[in-house]
C-alpha atoms as a PDB file:
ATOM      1  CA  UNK A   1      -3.698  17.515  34.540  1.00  0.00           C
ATOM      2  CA  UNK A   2      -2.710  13.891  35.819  1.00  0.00           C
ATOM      3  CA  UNK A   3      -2.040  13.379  39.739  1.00  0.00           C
ATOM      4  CA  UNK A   4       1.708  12.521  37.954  1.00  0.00           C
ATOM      5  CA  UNK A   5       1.896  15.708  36.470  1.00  0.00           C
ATOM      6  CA  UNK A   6       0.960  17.562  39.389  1.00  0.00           C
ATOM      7  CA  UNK A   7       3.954  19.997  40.385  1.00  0.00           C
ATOM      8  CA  UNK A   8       2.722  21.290  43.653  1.00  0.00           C
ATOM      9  CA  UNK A   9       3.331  20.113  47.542  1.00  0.00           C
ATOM     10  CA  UNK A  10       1.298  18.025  49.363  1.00  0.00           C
ATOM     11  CA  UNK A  11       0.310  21.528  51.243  1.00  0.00           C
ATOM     12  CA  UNK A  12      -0.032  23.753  48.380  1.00  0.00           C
ATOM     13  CA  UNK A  13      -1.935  20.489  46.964  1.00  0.00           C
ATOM     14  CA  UNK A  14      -4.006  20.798  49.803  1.00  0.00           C
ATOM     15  CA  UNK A  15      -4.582  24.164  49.766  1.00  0.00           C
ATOM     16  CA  UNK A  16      -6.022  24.366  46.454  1.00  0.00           C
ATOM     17  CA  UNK A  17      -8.355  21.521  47.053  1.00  0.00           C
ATOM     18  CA  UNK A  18      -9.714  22.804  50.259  1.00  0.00           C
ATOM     19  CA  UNK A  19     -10.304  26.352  47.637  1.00  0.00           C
ATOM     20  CA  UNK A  20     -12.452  23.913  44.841  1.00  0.00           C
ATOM     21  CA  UNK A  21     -14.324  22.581  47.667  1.00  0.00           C
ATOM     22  CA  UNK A  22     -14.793  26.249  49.185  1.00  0.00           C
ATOM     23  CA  UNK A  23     -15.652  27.122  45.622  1.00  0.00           C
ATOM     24  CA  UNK A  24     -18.030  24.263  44.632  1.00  0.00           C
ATOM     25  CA  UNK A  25     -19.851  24.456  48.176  1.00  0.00           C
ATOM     26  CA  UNK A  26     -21.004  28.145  47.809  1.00  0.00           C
ATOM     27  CA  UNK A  27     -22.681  27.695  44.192  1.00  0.00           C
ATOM     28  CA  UNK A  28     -23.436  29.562  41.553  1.00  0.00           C
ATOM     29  CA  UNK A  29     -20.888  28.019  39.438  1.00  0.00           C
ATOM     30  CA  UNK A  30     -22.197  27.226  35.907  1.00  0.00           C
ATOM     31  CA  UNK A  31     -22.443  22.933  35.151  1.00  0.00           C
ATOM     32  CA  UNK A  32     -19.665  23.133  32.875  1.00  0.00           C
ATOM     33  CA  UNK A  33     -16.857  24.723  35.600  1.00  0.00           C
ATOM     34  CA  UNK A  34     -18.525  22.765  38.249  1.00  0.00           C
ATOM     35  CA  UNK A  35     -17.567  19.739  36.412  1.00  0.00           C
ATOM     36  CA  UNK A  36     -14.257  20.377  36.058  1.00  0.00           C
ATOM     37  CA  UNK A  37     -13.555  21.568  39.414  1.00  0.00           C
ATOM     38  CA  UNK A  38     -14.697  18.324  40.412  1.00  0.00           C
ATOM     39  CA  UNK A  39     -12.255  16.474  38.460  1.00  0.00           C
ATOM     40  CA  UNK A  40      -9.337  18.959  39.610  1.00  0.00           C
ATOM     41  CA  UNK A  41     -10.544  18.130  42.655  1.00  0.00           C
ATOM     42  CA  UNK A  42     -10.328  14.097  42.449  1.00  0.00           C
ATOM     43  CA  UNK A  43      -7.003  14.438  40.472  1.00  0.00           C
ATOM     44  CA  UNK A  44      -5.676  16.781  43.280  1.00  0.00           C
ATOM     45  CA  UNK A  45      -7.589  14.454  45.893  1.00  0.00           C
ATOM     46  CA  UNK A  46      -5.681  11.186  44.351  1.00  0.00           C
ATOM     47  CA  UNK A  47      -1.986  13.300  44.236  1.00  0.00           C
ATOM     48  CA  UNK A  48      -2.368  13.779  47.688  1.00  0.00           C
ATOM     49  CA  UNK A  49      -3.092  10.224  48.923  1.00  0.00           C
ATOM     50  CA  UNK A  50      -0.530   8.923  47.069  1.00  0.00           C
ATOM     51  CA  UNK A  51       2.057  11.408  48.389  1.00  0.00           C
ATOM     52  CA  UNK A  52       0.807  10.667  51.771  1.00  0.00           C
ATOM     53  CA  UNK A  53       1.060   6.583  50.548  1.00  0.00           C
ATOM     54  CA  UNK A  54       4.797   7.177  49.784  1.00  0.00           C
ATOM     55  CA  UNK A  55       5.448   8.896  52.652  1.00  0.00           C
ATOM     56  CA  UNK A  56       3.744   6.167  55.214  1.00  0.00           C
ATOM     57  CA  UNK A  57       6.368   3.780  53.463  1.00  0.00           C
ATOM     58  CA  UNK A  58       9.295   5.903  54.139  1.00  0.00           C
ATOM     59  CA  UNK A  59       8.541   6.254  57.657  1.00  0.00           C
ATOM     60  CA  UNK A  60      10.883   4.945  60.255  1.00  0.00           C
ATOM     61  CA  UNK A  61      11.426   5.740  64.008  1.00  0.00           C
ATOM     62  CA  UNK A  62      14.903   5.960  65.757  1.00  0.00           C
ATOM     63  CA  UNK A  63      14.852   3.378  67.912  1.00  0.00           C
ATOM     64  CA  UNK A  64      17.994   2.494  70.553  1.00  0.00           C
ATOM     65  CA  UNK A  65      19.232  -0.755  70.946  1.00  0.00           C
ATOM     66  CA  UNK A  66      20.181  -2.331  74.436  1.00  0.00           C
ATOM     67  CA  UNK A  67      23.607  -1.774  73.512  1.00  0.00           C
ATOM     68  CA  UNK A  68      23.140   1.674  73.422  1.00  0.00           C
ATOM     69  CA  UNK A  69      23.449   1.999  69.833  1.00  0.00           C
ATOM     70  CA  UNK A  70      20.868   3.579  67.655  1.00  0.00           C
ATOM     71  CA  UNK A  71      19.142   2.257  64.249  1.00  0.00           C
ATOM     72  CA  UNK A  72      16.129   2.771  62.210  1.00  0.00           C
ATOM     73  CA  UNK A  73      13.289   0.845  61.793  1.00  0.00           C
ATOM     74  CA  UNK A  74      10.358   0.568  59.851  1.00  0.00           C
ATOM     75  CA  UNK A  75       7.502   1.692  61.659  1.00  0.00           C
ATOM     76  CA  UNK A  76       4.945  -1.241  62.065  1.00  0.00           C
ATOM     77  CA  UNK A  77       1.868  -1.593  59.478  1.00  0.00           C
ATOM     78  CA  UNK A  78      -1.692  -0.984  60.610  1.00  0.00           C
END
């Protein structure tokens, strides 16, 4: 599974990440499945930031004009 070929939302994404982590921090998982949790994990980990990446790009804000008009803007970069 590649964080391209990921077909989940960014909450169902984060929902089963938050379950690996639940999973990996109560143990008694053998090496093996620990070891691949932790790469579902980063691969989920990585889908989600880049999700959230695309979205921060897409943002804008409604903004009104002194005219009384309306138009969108990019919102400003940190």
């Amino acid at each position: 599974m590649d964080a391209q070929e990921i077909n989940l939302t960014f909450e169902e994404a984060m929902d089963k990440l938050e379950q690996i982590v639940s999973e990996m921090e109560r143990g008694g998982i053998p090496l093996e499945q620990m070891m691949a949790k932790f790469e579902e994990g980063a691969k989920l980990a990585k889908y989600c930031q880049e999700k959230l990446a695309g979205l921060k790009k897409k943002m804008e804000i409604l903004t009104r004009r002194p005219d009384g008009s309306t138009a969108w803007e990019e919102l400003p970069e940190e």
